[in-house]
C-alpha atoms as a PDB file:
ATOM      1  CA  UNK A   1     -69.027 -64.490 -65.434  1.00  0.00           C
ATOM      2  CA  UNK A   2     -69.554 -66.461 -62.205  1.00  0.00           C
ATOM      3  CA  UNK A   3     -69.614 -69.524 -63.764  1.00  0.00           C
ATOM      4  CA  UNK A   4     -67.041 -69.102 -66.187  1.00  0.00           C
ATOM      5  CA  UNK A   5     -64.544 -68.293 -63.365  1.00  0.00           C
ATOM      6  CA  UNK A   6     -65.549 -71.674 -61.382  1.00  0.00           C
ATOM      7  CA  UNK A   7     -65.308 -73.405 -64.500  1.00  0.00           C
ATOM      8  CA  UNK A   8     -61.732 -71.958 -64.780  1.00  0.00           C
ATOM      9  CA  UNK A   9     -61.072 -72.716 -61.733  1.00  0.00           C
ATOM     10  CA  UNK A  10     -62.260 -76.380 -61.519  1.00  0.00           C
ATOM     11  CA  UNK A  11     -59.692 -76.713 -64.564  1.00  0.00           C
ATOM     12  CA  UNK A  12     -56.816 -75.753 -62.344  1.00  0.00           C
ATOM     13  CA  UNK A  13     -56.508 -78.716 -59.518  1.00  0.00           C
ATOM     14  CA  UNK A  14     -52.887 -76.789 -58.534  1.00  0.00           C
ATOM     15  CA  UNK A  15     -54.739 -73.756 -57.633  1.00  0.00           C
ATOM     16  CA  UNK A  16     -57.389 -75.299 -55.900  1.00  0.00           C
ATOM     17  CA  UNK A  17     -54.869 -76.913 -53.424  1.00  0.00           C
ATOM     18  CA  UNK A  18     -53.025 -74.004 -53.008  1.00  0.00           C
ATOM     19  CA  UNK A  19     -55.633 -72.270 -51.775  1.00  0.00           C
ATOM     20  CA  UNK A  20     -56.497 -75.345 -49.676  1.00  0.00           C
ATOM     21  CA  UNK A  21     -52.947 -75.573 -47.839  1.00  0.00           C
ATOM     22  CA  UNK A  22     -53.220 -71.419 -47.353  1.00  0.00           C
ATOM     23  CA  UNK A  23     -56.114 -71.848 -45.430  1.00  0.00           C
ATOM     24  CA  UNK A  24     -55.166 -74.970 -43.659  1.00  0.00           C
ATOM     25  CA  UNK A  25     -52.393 -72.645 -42.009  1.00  0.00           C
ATOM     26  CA  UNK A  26     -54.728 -69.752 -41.423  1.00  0.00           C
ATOM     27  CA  UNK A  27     -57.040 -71.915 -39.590  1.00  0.00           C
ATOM     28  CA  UNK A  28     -54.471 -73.295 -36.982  1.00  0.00           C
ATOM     29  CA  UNK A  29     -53.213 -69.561 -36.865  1.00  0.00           C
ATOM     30  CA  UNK A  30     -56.583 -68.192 -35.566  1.00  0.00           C
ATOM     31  CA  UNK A  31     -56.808 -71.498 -33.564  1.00  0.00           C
ATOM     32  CA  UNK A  32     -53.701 -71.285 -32.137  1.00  0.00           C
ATOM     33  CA  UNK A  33     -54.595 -70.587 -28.674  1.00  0.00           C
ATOM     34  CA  UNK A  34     -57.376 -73.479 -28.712  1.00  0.00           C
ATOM     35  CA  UNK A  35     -55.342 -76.614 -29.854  1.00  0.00           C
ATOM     36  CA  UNK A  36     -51.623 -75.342 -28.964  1.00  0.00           C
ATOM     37  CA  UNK A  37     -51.449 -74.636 -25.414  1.00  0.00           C
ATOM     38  CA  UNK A  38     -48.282 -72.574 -24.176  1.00  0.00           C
ATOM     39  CA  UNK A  39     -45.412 -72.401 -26.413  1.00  0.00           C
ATOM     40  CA  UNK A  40     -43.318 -71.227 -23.532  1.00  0.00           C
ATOM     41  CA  UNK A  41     -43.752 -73.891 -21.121  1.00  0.00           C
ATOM     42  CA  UNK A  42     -40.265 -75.545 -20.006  1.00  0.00           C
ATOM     43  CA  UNK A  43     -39.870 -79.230 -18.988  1.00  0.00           C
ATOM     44  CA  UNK A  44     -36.529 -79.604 -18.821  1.00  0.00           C
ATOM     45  CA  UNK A  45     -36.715 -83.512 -18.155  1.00  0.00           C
ATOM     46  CA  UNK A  46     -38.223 -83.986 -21.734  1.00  0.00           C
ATOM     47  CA  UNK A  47     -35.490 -81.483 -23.671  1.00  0.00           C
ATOM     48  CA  UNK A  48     -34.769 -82.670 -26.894  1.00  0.00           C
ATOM     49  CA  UNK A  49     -36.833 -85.702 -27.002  1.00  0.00           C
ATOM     50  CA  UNK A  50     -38.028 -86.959 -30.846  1.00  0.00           C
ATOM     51  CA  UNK A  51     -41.515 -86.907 -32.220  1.00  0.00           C
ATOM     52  CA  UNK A  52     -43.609 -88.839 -30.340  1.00  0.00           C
ATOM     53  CA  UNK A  53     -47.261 -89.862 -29.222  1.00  0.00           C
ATOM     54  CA  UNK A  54     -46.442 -87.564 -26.122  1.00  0.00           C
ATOM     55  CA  UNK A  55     -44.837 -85.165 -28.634  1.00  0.00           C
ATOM     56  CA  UNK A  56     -45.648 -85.236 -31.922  1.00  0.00           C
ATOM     57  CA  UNK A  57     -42.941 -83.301 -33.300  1.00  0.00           C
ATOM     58  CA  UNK A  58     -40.909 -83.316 -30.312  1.00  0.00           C
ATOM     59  CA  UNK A  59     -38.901 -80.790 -28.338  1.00  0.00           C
ATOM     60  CA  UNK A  60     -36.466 -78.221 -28.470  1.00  0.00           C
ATOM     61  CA  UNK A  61     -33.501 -77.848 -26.042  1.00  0.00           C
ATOM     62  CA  UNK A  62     -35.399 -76.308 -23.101  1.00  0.00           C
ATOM     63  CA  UNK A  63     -38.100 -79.018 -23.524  1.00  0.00           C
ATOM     64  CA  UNK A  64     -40.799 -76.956 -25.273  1.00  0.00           C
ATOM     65  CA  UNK A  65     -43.461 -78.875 -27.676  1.00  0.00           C
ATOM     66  CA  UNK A  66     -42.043 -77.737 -31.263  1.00  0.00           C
ATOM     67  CA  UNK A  67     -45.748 -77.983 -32.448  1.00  0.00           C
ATOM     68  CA  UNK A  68     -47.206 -75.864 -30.069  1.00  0.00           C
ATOM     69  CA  UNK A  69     -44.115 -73.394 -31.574  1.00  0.00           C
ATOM     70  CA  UNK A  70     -44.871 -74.168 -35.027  1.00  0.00           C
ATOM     71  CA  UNK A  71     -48.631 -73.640 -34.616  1.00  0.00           C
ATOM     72  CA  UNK A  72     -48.224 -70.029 -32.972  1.00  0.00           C
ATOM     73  CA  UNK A  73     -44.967 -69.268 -35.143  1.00  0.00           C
ATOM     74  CA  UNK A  74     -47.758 -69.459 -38.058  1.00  0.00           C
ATOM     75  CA  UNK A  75     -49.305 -66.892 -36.661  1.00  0.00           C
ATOM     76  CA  UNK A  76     -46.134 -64.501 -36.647  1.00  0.00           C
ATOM     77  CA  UNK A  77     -45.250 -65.562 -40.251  1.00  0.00           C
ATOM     78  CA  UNK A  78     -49.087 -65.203 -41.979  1.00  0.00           C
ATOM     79  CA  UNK A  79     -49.466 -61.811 -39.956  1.00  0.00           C
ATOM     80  CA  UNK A  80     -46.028 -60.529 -41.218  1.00  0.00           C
ATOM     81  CA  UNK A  81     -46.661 -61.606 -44.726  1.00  0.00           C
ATOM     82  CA  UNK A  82     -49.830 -60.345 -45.024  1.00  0.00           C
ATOM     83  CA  UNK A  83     -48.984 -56.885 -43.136  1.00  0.00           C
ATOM     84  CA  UNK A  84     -46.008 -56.504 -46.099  1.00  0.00           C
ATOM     85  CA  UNK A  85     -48.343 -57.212 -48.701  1.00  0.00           C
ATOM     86  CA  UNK A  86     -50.862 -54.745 -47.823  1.00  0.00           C
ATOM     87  CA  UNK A  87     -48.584 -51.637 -47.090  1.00  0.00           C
ATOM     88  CA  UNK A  88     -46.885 -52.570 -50.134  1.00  0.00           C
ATOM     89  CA  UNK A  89     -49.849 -53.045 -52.153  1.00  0.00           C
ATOM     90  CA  UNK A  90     -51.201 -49.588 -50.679  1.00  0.00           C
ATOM     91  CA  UNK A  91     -48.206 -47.575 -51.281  1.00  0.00           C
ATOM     92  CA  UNK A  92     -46.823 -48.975 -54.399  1.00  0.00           C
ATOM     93  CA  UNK A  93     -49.576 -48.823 -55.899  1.00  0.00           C
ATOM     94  CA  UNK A  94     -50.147 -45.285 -55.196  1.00  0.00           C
ATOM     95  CA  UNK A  95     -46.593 -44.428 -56.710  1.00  0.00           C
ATOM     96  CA  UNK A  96     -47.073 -46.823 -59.739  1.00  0.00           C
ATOM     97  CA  UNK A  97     -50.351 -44.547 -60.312  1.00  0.00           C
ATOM     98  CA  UNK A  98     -48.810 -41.459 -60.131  1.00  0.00           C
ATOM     99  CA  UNK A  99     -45.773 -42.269 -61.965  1.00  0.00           C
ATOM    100  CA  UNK A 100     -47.112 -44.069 -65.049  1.00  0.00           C
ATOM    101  CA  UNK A 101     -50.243 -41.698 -65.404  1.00  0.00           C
ATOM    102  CA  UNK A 102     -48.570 -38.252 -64.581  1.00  0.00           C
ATOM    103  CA  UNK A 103     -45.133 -37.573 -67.149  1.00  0.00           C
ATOM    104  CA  UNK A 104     -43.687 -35.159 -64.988  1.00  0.00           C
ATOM    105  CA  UNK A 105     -43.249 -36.951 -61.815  1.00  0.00           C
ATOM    106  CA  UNK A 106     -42.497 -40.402 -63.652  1.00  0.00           C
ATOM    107  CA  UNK A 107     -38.598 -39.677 -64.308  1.00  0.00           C
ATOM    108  CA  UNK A 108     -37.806 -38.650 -60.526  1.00  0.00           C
ATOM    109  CA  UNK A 109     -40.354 -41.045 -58.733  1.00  0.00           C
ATOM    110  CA  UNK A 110     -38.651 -44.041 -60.880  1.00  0.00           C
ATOM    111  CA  UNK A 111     -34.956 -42.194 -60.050  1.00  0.00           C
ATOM    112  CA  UNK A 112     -35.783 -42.966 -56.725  1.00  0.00           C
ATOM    113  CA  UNK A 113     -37.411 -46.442 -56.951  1.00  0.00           C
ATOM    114  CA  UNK A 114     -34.079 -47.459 -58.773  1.00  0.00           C
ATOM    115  CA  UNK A 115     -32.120 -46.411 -55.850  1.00  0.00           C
ATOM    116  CA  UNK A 116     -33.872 -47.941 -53.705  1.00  0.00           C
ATOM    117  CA  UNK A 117     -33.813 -51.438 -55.964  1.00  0.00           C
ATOM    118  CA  UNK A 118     -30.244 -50.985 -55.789  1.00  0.00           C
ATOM    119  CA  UNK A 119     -29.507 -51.479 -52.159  1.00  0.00           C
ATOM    120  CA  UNK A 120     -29.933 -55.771 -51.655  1.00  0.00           C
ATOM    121  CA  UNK A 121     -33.066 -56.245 -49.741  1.00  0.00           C
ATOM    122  CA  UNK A 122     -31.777 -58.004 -46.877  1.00  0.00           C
ATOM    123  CA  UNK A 123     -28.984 -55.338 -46.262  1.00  0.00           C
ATOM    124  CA  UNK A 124     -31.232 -52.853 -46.224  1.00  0.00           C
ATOM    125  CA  UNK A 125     -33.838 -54.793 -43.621  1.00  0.00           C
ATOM    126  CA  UNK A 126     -31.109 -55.388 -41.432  1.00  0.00           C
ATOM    127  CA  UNK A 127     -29.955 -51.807 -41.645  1.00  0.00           C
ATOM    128  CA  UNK A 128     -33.109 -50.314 -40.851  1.00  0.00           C
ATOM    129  CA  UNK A 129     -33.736 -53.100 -37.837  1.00  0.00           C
ATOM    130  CA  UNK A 130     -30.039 -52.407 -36.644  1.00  0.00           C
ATOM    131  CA  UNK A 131     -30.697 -48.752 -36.139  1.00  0.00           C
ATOM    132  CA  UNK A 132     -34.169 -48.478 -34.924  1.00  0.00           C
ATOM    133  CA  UNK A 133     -34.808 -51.428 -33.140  1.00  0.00           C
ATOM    134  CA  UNK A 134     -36.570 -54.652 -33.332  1.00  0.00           C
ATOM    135  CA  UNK A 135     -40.388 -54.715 -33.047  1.00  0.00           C
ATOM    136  CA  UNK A 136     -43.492 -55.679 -35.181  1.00  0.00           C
ATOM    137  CA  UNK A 137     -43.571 -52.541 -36.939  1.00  0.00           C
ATOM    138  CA  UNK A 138     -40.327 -51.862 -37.906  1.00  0.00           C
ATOM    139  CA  UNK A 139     -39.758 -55.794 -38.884  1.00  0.00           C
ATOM    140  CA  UNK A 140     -42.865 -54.794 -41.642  1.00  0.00           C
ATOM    141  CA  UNK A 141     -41.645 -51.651 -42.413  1.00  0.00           C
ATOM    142  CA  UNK A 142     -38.144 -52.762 -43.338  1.00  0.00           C
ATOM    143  CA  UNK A 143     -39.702 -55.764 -44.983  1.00  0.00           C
ATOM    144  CA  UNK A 144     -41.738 -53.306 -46.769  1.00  0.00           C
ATOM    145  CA  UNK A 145     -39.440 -50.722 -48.216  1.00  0.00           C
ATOM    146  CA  UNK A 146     -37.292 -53.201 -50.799  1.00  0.00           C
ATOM    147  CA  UNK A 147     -40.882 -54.777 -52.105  1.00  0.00           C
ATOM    148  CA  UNK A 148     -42.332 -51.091 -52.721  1.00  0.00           C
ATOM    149  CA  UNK A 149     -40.211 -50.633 -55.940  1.00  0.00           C
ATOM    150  CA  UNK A 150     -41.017 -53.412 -57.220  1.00  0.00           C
ATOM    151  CA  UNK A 151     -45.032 -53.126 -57.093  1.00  0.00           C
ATOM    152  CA  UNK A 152     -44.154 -49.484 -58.080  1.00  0.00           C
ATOM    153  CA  UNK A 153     -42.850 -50.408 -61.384  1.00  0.00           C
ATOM    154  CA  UNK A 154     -45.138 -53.134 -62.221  1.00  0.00           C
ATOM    155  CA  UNK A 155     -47.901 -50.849 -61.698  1.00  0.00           C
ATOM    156  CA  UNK A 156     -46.221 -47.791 -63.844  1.00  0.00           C
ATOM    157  CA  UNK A 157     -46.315 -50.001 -66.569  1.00  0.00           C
ATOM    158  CA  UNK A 158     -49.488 -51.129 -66.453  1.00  0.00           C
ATOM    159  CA  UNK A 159     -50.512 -47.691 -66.119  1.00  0.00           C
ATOM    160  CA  UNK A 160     -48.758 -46.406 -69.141  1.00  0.00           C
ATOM    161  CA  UNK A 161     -50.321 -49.149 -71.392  1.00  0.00           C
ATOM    162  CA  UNK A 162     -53.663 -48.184 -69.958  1.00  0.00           C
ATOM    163  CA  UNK A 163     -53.117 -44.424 -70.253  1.00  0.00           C
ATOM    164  CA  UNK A 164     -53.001 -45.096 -74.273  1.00  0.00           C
ATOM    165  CA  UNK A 165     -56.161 -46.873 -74.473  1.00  0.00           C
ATOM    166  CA  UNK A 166     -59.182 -45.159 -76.420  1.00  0.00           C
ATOM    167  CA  UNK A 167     -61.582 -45.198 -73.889  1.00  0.00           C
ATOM    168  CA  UNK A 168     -59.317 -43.524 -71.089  1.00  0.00           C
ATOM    169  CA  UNK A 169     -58.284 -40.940 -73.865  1.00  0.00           C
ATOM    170  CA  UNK A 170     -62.105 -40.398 -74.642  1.00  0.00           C
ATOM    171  CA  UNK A 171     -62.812 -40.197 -71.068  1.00  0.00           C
ATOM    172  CA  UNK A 172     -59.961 -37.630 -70.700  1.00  0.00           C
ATOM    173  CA  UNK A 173     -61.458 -36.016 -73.737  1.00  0.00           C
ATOM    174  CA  UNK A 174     -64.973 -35.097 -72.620  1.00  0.00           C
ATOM    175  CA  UNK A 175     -63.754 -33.555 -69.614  1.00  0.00           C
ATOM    176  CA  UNK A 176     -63.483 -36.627 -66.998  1.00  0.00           C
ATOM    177  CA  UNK A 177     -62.386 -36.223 -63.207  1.00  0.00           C
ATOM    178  CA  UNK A 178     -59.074 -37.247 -62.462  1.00  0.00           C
ATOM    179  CA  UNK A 179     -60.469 -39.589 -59.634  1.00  0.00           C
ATOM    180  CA  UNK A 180     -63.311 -40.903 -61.593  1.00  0.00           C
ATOM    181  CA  UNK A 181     -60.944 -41.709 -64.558  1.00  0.00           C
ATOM    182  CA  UNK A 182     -58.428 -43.509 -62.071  1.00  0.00           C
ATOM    183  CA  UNK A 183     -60.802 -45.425 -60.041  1.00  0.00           C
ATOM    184  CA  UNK A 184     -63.289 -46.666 -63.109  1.00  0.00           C
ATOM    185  CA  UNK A 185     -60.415 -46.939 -65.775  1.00  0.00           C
ATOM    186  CA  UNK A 186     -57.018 -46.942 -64.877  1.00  0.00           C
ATOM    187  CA  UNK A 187     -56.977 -49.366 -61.435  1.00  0.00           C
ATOM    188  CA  UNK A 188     -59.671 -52.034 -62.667  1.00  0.00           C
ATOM    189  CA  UNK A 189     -57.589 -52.722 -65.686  1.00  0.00           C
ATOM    190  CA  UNK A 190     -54.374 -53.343 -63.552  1.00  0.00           C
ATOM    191  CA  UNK A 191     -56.268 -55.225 -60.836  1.00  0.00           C
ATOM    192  CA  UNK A 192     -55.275 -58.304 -61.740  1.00  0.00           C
ATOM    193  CA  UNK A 193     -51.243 -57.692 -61.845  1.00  0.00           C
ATOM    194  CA  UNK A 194     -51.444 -55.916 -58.891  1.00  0.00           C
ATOM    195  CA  UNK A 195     -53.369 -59.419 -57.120  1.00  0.00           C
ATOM    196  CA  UNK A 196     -51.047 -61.782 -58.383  1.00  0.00           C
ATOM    197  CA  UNK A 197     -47.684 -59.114 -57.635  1.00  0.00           C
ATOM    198  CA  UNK A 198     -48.838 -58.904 -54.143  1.00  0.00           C
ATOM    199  CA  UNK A 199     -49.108 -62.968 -53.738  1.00  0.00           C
ATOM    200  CA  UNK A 200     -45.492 -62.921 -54.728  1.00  0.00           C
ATOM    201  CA  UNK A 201     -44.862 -59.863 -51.918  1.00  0.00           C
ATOM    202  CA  UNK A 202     -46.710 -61.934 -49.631  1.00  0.00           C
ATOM    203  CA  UNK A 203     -44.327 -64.986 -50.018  1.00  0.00           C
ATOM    204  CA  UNK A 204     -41.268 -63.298 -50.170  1.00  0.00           C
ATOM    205  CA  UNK A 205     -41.571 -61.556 -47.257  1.00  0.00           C
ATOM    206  CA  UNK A 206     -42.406 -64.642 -45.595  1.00  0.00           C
ATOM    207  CA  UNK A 207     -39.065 -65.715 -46.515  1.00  0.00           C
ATOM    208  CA  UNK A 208     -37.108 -62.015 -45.485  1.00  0.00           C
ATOM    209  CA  UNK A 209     -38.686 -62.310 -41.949  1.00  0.00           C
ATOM    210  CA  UNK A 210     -37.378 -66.307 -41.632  1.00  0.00           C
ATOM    211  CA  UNK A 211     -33.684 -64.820 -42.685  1.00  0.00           C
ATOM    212  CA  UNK A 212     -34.126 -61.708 -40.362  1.00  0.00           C
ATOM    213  CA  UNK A 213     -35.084 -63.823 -37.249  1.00  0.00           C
ATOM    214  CA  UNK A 214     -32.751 -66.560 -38.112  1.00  0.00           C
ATOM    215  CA  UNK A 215     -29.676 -64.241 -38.496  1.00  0.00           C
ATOM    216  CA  UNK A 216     -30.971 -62.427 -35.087  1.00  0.00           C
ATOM    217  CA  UNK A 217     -32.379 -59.047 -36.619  1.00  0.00           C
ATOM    218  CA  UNK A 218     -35.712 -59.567 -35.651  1.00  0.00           C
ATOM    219  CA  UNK A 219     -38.427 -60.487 -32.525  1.00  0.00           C
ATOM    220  CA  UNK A 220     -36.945 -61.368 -29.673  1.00  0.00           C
ATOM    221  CA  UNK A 221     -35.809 -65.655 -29.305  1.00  0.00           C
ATOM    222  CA  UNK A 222     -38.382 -65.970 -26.989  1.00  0.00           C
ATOM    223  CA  UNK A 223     -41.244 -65.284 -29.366  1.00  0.00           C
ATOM    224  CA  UNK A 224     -42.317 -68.437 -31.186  1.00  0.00           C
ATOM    225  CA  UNK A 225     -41.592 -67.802 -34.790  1.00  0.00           C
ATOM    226  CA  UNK A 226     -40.257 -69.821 -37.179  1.00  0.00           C
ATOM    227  CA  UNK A 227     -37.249 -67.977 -37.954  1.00  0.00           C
ATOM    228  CA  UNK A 228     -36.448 -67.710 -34.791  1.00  0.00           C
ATOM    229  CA  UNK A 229     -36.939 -71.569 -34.196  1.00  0.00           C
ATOM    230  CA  UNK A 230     -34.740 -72.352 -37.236  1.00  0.00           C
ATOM    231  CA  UNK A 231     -32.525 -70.005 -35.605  1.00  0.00           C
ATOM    232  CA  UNK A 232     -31.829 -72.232 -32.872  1.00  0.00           C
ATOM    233  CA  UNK A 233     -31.938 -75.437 -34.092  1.00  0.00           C
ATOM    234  CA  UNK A 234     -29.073 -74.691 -36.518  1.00  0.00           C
ATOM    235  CA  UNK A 235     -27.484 -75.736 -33.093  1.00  0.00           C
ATOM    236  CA  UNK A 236     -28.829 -79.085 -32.393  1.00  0.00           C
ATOM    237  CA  UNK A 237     -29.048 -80.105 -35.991  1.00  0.00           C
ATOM    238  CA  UNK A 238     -27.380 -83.470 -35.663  1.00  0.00           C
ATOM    239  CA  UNK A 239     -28.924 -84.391 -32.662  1.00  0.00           C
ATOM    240  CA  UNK A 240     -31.996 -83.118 -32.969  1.00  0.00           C
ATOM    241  CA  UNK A 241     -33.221 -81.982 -36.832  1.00  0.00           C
ATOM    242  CA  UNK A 242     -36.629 -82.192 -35.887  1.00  0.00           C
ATOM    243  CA  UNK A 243     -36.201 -78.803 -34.346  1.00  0.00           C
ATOM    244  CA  UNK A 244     -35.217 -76.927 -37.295  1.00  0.00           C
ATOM    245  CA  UNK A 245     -36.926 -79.267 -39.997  1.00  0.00           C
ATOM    246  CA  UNK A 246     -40.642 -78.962 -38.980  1.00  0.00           C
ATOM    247  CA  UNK A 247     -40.611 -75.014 -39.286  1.00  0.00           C
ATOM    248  CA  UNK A 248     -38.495 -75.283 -42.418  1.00  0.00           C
ATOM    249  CA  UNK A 249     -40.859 -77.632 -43.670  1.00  0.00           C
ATOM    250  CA  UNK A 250     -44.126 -75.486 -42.833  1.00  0.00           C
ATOM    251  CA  UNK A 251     -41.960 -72.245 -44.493  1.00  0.00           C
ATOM    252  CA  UNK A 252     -41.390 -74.180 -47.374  1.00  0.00           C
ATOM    253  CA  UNK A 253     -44.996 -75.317 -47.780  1.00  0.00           C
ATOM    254  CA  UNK A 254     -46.628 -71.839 -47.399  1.00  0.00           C
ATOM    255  CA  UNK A 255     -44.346 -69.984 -49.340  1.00  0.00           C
ATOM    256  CA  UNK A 256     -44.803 -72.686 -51.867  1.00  0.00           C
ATOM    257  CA  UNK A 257     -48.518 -72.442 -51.986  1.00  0.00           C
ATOM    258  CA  UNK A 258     -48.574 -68.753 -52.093  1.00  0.00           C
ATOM    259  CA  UNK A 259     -46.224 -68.897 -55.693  1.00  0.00           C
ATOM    260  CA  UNK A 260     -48.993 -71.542 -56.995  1.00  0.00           C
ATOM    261  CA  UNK A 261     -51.972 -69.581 -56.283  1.00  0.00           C
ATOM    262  CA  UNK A 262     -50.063 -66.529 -57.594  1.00  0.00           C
ATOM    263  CA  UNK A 263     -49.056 -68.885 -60.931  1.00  0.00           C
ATOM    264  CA  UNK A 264     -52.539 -70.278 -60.894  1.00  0.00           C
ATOM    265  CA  UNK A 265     -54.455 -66.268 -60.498  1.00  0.00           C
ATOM    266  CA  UNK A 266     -52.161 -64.848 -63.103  1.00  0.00           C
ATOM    267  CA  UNK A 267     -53.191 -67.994 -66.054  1.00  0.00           C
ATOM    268  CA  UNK A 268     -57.023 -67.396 -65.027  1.00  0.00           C
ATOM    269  CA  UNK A 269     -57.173 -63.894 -64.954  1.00  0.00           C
ATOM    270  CA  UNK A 270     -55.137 -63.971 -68.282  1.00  0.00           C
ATOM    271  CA  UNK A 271     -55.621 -66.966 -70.060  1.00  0.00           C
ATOM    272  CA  UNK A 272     -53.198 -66.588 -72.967  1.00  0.00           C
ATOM    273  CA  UNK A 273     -50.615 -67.001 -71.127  1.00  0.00           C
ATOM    274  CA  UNK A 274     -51.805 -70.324 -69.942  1.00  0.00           C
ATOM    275  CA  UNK A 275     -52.412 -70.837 -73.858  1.00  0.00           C
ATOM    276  CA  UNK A 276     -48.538 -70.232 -74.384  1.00  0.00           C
ATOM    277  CA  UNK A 277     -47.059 -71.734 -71.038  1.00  0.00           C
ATOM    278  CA  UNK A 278     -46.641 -69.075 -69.229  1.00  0.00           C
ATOM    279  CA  UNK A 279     -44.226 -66.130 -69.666  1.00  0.00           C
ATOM    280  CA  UNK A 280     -40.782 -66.041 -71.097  1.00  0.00           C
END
């Protein structure tokens, strides 16, 4: 198996850098406080100065080093990301489950996941940061709640296609544990949906937090971020683009690698639809 995987792997270059570019970001994340210095530091004298040797992606309007910002703003965005992806993981998964394998819940749990699909994503993020407040948790939790359905019903349908296979109805038969049947049967079979879903989570709320600390809704201005760092350079974008392009730039990339390796996971784990091109 090992070796089939690597050799499945070594066939998909795209997937390969993906990866390579993810962890390229997570490593100046974590070394953030080593090679960036303070992101806060003013110099007025240098505000607004182009890339240079001095700066090598120059500064904002308060003369702060837009690469010490962009290094720790990859922290904010990677932490955010992954934080969405796991509660969503965690908790749609748990309704997918329950929905798709138990009949009786499945028409009011998926009631409720429609409502909830029905409210725009960013409307309801801003809502929810509007009336409680800004702050780490609620910027994940409002992230959180539009990406839930989603998972939810990916999972419930997975679940229903695996509830109809013969060996989960010949487990049920001779008398199987719910848990048992659920954890050796039902969740390794949708394992691999649910790992390339939660890439796409991961990416897209990536994007949510950039347009909920670019509109405002999110950490304070003051926290290097790179919504927030788009945010202002919306201001000094003729005079000084390098503000708002090298964050956009470093979104872009990310959020780009994250769809690849999602792309690249779902062709490996299923290779006919690599056979065919993907999906319709």
């Amino acid at each position: 198996w090992t070796n089939g995987a690597i050799e499945r792997l070594g066939r998909q270059p795209v997937l390969v850098a993906s990866v390579a570019i993810l962890a390229f970001f997570t490593l100046l994340a974590l070394a953030a406080p080593l090679v960036a210095g303070d992101p806060a530091t003013l110099n007025p004298i240098q505000r607004l100065k182009p890339p240079s040797v001095a700066n090598w992606l120059g500064t904002d309007q308060v003369g702060r080093s837009v690469l010490a910002r962009v290094i720790w703003g990859t922290q904010v965005s990677l932490l955010v990301g992954a934080a969405v992806a796991v509660s969503t993981t965690v908790i749609g998964v748990a309704i997918g489950v329950l929905a798709g394998y138990f009949r009786a819940a499945d028409a009011v749990i998926m009631r409720v996941m429609d409502a909830l699909m029905a409210i725009p994503a960013i409307l309801l993020a801003i809502a929810l940061v509007a009336l409680i407040g800004a702050s780490p948790f609620v910027l994940v939790t409002a992230i959180s709640l539009p990406e839930i359905p989603r998972m939810a019903r990916m999972v419930r349908g997975s679940v229903l296609v695996l509830r109809e296979q013969a060996y989960v109805e010949a487990a049920i038969t001779c008398g199987g544990r719910l848990h048992s049947i659920l954890l050796r049967h039902i969740l390794p079979g949708a394992a691999g949906p649910i790992l390339v879903q939660a890439t796409y989570v991961f990416a897209s709320a990536m994007i949510l937090e950039a347009i909920l600390l670019f509109l405002g809704a999110g950490t304070p201005p003051d926290v290097p971020s790179w919504g927030n760092m788009m945010s202002e350079g919306r201001q000094f974008l003729q005079i000084a683009p390098w503000i708002l392009g090298f964050p956009a730039l470093c979104l872009s990339l990310v959020v780009l690698a994250v769809n690849l390796l999602g792309d690249g996971l779902r062709d490996m784990l299923d290779p006919s639809l690599a056979r065919m091109g993907g999906t319709p």
